[in-house]
N, C-alpha and C. Protein backbone atom coordinates (compact mmCIF):
# COMPACT_ATOMS: atom_id res chain seq x y z
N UNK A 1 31.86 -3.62 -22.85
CA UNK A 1 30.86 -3.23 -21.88
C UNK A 1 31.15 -1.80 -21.42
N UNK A 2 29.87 -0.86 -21.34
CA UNK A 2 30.13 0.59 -21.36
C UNK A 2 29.93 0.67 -19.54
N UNK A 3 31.26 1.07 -18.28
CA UNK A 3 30.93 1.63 -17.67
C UNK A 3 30.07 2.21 -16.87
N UNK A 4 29.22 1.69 -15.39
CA UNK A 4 27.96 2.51 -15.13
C UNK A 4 28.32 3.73 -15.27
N UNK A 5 29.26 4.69 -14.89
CA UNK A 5 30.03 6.01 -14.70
C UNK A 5 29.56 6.18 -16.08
N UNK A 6 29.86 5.87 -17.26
CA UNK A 6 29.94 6.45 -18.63
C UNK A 6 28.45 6.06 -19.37
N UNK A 7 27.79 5.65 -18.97
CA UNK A 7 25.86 5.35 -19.12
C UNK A 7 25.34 6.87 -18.73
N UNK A 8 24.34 7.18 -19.90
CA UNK A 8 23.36 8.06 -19.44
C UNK A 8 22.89 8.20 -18.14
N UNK A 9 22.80 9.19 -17.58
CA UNK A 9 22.23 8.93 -15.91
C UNK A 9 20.94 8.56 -15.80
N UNK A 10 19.93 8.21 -17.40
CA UNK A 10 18.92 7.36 -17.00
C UNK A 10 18.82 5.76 -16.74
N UNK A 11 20.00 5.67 -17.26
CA UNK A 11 20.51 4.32 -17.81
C UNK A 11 21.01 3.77 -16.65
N UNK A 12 21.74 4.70 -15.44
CA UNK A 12 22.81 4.07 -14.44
C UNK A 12 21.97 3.21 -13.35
N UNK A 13 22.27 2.25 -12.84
CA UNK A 13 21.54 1.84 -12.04
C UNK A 13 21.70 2.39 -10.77
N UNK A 14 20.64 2.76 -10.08
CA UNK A 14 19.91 3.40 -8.67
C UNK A 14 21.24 3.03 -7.48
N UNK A 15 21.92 3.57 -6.70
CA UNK A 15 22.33 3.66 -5.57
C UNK A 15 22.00 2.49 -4.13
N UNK A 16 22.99 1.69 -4.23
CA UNK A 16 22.37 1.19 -2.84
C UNK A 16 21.98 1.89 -1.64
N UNK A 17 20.75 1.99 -1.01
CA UNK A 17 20.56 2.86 -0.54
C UNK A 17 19.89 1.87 0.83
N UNK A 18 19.95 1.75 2.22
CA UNK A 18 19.33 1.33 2.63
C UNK A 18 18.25 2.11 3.38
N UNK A 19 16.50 1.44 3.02
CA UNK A 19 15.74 2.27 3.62
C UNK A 19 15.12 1.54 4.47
N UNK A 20 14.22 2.54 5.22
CA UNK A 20 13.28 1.49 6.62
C UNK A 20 12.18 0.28 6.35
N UNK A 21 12.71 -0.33 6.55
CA UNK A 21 11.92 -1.66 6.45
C UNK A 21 10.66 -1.34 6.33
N UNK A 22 9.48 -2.06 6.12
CA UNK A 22 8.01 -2.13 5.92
C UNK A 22 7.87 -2.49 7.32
N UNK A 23 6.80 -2.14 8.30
CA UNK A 23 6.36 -2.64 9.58
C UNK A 23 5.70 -3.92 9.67
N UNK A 24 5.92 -4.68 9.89
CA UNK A 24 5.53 -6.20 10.01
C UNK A 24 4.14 -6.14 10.34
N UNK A 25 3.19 -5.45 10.65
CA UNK A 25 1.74 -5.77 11.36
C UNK A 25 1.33 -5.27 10.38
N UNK A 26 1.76 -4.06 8.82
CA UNK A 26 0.73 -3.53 8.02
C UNK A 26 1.01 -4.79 6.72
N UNK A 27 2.33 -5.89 7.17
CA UNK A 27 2.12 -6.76 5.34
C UNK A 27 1.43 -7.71 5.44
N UNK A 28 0.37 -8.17 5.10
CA UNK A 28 0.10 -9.03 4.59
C UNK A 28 -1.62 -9.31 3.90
N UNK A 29 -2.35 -9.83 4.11
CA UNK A 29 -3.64 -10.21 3.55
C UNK A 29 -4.38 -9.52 4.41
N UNK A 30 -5.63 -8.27 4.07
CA UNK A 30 -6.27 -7.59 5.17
C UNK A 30 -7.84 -7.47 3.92
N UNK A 31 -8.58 -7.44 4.79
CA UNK A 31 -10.43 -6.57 4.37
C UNK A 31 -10.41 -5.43 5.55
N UNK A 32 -10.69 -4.60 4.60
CA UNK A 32 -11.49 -3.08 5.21
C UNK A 32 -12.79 -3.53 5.66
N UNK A 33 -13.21 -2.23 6.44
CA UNK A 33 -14.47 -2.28 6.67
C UNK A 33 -15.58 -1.79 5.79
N UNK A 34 -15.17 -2.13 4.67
CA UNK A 34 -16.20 -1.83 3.24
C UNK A 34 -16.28 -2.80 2.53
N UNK A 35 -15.49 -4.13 3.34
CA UNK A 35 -15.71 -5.38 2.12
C UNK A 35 -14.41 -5.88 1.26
N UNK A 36 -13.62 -4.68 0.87
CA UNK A 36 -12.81 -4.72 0.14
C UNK A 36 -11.41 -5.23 0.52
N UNK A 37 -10.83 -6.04 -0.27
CA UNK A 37 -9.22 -7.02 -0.04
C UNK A 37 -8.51 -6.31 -0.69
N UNK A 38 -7.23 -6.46 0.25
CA UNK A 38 -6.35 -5.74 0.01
C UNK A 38 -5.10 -6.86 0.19
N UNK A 39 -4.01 -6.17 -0.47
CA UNK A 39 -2.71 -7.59 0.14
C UNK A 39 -1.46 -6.38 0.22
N UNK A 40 -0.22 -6.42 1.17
CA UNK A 40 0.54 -5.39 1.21
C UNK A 40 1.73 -6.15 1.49
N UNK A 41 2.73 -5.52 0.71
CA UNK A 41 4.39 -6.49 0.80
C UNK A 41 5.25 -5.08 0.93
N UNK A 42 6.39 -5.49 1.12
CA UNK A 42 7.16 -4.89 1.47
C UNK A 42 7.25 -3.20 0.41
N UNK A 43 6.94 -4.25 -0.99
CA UNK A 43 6.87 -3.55 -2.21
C UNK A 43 5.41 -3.05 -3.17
N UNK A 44 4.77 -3.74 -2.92
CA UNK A 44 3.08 -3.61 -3.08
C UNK A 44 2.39 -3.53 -2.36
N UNK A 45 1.46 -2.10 -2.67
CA UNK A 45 0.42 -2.31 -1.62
C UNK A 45 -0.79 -2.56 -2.69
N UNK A 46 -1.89 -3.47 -2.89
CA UNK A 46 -3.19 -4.11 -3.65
C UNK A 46 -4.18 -3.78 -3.02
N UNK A 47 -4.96 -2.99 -3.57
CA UNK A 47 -6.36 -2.62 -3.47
C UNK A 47 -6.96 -4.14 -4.55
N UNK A 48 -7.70 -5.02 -3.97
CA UNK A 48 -8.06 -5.88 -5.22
C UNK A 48 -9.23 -5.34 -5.43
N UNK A 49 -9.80 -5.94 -6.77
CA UNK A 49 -8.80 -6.58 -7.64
C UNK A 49 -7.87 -6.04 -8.85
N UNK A 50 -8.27 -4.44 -8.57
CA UNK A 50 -7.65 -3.76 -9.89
C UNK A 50 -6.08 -2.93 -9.28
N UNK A 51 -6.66 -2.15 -8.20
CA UNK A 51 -5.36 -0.61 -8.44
C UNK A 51 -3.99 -1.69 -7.16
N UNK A 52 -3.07 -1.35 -7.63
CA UNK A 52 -1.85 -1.48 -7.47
C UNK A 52 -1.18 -0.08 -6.85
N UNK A 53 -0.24 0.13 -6.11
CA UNK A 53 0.56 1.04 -5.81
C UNK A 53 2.27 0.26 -5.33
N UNK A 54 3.00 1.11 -6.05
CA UNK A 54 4.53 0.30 -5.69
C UNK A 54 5.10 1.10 -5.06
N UNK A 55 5.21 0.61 -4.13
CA UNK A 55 5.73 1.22 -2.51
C UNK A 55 7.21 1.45 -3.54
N UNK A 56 7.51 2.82 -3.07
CA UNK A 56 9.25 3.33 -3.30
C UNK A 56 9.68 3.43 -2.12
N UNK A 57 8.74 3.92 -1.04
CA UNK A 57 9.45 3.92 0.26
C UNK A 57 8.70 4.15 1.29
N UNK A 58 9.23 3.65 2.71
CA UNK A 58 8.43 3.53 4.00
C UNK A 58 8.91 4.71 4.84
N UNK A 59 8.29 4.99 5.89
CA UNK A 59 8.75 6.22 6.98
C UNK A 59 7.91 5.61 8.09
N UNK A 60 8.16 4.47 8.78
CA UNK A 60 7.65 3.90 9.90
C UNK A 60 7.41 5.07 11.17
N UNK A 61 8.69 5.75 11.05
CA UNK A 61 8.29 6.52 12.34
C UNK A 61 7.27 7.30 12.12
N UNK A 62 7.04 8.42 11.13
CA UNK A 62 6.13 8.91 10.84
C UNK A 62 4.57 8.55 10.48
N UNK A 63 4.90 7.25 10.01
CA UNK A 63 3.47 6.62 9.69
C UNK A 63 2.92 6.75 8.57
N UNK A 64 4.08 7.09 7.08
CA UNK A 64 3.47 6.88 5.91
C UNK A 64 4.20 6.01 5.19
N UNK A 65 3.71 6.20 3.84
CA UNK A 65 4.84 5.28 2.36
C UNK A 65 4.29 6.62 1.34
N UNK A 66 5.46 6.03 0.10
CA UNK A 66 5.03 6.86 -0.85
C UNK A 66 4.98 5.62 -2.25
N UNK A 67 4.16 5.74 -2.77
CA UNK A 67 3.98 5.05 -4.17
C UNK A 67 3.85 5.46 -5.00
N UNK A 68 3.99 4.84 -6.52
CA UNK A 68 3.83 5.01 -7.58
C UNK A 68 2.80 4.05 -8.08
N UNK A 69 1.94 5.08 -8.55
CA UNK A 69 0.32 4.00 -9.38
C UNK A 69 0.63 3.50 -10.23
N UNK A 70 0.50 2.13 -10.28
CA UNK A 70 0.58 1.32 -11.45
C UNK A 70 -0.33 1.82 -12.72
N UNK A 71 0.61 1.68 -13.94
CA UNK A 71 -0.01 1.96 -15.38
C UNK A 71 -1.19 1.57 -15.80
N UNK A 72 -1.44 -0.07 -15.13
CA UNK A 72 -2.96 -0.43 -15.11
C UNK A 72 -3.65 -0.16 -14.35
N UNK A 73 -3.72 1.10 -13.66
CA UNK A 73 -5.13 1.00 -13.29
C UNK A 73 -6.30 1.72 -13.25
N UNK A 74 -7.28 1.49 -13.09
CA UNK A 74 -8.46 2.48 -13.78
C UNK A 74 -8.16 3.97 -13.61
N UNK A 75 -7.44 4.49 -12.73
CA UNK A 75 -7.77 5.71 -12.54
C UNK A 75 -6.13 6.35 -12.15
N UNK A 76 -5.64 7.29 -12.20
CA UNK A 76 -4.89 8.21 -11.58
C UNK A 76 -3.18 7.35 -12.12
N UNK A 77 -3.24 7.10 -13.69
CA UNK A 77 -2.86 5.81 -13.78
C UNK A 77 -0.97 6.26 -13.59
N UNK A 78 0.00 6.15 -13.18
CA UNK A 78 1.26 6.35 -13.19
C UNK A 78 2.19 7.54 -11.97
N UNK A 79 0.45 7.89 -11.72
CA UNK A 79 1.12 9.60 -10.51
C UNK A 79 1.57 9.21 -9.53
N UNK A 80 1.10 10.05 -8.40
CA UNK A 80 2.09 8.98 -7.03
C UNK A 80 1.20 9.36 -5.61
N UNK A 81 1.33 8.20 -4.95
CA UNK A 81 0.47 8.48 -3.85
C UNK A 81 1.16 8.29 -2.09
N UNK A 82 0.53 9.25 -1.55
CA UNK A 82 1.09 9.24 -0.16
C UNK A 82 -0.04 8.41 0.24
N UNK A 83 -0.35 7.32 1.55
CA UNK A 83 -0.70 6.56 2.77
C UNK A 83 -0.48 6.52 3.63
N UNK A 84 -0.76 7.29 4.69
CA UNK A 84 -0.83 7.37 5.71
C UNK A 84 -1.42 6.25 6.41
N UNK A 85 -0.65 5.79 7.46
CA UNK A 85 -1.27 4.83 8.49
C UNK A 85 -1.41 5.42 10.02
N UNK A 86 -2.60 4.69 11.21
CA UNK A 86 -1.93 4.20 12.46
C UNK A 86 -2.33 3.16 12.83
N UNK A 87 -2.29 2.66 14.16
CA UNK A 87 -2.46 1.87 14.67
C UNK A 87 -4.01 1.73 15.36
N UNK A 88 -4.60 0.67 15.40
CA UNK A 88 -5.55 1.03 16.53
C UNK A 88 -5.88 0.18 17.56
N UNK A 89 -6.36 0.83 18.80
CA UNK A 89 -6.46 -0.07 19.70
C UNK A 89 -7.92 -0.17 20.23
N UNK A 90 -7.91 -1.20 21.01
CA UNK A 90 -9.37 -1.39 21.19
C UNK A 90 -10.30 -1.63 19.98
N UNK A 91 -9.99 -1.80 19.15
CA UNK A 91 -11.36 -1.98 17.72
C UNK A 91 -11.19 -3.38 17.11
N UNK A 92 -11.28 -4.18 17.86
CA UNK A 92 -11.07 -5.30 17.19
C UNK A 92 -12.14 -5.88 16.51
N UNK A 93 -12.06 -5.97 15.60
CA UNK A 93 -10.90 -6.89 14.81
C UNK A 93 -10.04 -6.25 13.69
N UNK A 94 -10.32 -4.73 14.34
CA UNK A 94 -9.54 -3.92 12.98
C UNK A 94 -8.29 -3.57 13.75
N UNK A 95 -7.24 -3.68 13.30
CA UNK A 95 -6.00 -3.30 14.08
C UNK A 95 -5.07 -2.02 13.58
N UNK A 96 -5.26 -1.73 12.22
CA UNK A 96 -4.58 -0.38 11.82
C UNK A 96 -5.66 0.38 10.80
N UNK A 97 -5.64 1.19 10.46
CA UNK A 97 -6.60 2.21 9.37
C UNK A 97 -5.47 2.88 8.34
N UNK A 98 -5.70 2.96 7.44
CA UNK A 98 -4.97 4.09 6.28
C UNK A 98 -5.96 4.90 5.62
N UNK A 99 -5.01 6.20 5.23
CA UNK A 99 -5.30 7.27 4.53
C UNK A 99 -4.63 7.06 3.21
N UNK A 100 -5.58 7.45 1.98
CA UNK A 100 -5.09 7.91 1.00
C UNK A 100 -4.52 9.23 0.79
N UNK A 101 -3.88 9.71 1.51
CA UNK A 101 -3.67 11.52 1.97
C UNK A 101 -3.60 12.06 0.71
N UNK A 102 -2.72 11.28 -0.47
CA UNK A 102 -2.48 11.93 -1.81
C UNK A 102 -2.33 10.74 -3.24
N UNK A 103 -3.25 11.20 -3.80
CA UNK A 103 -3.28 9.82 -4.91
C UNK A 103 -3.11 10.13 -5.85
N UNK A 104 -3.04 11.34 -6.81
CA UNK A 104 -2.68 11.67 -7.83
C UNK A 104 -1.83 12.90 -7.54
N UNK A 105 -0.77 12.46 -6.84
CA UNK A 105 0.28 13.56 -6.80
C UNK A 105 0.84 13.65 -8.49
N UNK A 106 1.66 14.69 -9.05
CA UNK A 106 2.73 14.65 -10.29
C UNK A 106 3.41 13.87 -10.12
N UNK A 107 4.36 14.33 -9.17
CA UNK A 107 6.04 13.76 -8.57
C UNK A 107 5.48 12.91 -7.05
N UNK A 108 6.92 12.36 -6.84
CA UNK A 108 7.47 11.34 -5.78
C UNK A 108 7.45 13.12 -4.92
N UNK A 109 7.98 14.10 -5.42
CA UNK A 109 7.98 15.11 -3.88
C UNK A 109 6.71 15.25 -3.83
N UNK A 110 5.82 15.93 -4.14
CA UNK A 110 4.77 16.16 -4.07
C UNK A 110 3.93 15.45 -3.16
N UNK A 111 3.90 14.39 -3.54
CA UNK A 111 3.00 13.23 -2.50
C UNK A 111 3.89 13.73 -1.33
N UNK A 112 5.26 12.99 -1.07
CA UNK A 112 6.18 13.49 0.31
C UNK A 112 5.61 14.30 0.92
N UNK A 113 5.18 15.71 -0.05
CA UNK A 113 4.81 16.81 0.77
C UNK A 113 3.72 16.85 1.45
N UNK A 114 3.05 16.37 0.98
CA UNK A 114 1.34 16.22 1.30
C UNK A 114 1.02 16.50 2.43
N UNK A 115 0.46 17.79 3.56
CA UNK A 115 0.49 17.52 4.84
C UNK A 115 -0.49 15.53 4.95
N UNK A 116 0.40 15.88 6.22
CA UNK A 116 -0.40 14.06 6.79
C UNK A 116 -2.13 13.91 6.88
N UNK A 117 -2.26 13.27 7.18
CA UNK A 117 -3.72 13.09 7.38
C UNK A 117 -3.84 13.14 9.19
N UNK A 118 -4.74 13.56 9.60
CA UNK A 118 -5.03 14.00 10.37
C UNK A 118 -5.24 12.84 11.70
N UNK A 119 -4.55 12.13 12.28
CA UNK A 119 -4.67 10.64 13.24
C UNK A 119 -5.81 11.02 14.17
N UNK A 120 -5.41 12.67 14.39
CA UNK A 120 -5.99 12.73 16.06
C UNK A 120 -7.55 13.08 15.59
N UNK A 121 -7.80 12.66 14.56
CA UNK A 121 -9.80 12.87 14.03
C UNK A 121 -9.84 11.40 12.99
N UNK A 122 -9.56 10.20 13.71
CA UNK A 122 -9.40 9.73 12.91
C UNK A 122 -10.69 9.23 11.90
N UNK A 123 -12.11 9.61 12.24
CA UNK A 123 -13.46 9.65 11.86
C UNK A 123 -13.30 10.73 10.65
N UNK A 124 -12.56 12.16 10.31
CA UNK A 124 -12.73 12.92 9.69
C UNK A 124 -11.51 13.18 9.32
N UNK A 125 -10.34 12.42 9.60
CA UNK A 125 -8.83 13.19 9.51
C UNK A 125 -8.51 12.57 7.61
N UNK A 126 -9.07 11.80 7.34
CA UNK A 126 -8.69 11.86 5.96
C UNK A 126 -9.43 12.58 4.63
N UNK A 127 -9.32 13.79 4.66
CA UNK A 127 -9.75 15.05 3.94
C UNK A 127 -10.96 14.59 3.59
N UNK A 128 -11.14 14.76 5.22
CA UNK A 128 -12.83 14.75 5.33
C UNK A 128 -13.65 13.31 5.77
N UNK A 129 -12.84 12.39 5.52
CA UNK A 129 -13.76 10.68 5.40
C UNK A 129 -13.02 10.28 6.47
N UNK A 130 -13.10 9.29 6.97
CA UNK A 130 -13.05 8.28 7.97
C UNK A 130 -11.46 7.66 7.45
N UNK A 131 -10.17 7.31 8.34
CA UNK A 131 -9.39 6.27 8.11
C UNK A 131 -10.23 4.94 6.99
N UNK A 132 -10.05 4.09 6.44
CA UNK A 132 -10.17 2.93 6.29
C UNK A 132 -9.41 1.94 7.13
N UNK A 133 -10.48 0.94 7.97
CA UNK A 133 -10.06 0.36 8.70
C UNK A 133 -9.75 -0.82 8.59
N UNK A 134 -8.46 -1.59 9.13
CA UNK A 134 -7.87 -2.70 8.30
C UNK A 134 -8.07 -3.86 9.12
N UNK A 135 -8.48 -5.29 8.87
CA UNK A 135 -8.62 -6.48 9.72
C UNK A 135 -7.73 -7.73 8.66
N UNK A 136 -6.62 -8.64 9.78
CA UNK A 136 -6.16 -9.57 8.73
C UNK A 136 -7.39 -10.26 8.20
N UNK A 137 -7.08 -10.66 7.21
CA UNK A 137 -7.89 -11.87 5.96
C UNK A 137 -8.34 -12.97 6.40
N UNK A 138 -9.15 -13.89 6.46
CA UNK A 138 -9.10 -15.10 6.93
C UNK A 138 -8.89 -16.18 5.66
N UNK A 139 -8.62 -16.81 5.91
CA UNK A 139 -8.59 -17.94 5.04
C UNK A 139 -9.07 -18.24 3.82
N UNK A 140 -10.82 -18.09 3.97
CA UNK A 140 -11.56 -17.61 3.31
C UNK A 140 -11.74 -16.46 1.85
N UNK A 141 -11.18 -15.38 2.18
CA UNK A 141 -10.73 -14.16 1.82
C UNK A 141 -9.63 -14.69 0.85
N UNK A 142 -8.92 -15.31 1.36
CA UNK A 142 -7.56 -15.22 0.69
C UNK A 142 -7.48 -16.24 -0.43
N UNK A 143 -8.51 -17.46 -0.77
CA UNK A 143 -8.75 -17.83 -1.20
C UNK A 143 -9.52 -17.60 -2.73
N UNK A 144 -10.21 -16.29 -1.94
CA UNK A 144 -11.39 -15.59 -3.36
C UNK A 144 -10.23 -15.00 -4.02
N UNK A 145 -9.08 -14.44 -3.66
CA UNK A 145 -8.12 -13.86 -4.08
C UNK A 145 -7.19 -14.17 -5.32
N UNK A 146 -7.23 -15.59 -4.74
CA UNK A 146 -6.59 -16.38 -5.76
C UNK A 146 -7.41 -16.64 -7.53
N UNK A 147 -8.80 -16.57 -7.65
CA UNK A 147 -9.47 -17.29 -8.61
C UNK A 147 -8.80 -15.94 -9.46
């Protein structure tokens, strides 16, 4: 058995690294206010039923993640995308909104870099469009999900 030390450094396996948890109010089963289901884990965030993004990492304080686009999916297929979130109050039954701030970045920096999306317009702060606004799933929802 060859050594991680003596493995190609593509080969070595990744660094334990501990990073910031996922925020408990953005995981789980949500519809926008366009209709559309979404499901978000610690490690996936699902646009259904096609695009995928694999969360590499969270920045709770700041209010983004950065991903990598899954190979399947229609569009922007492998680049990397910044999401911006906040919170919202008073809009119920929508409780947080996200930005796509950057979806076909090259690199993991690139997206990073992305200035943020804009919270304090949140009608126009995402280069130009409205947040997408997020409500949990009901039952219902989560069900169509499954077929």
């Amino acid at each position: 058995m060859v050594a991680a030390a003596q493995r190609p450094a593509a080969q070595r396996p990744a660094p334990s690294v501990a990073l910031p948890a996922a925020p408990a109010e953005l995981l789980g089963a949500f519809r926008d206010d366009y209709g559309s289901s979404y499901r978000v884990s610690a490690t996936l965030f699902e646009h259904l039923p096609r695009a995928k993004y694999h969360i590499v990492s969270w920045h709770p304080v700041e209010r983004y993640l950065i991903a990598r686009n899954d190979t399947n999916n229609v569009a922007d297929k492998a680049l990397w995308t910044r999401i911006d979130w906040m919170p919202f109050d008073n809009m119920a039954p929508y409780t947080w909104g996200f930005c796509l701030t950057a979806y076909r970045a090259a690199t993991e920096q690139d997206a990073r870099n992305t200035p943020p999306a804009d919270r304090q317009a949140p009608r126009t702060g995402c280069n130009g469009f409205p947040f997408t606004r997020m409500q949990h799933a009901t039952s219902d929802s989560a069900r169509h999900w499954s077929r």
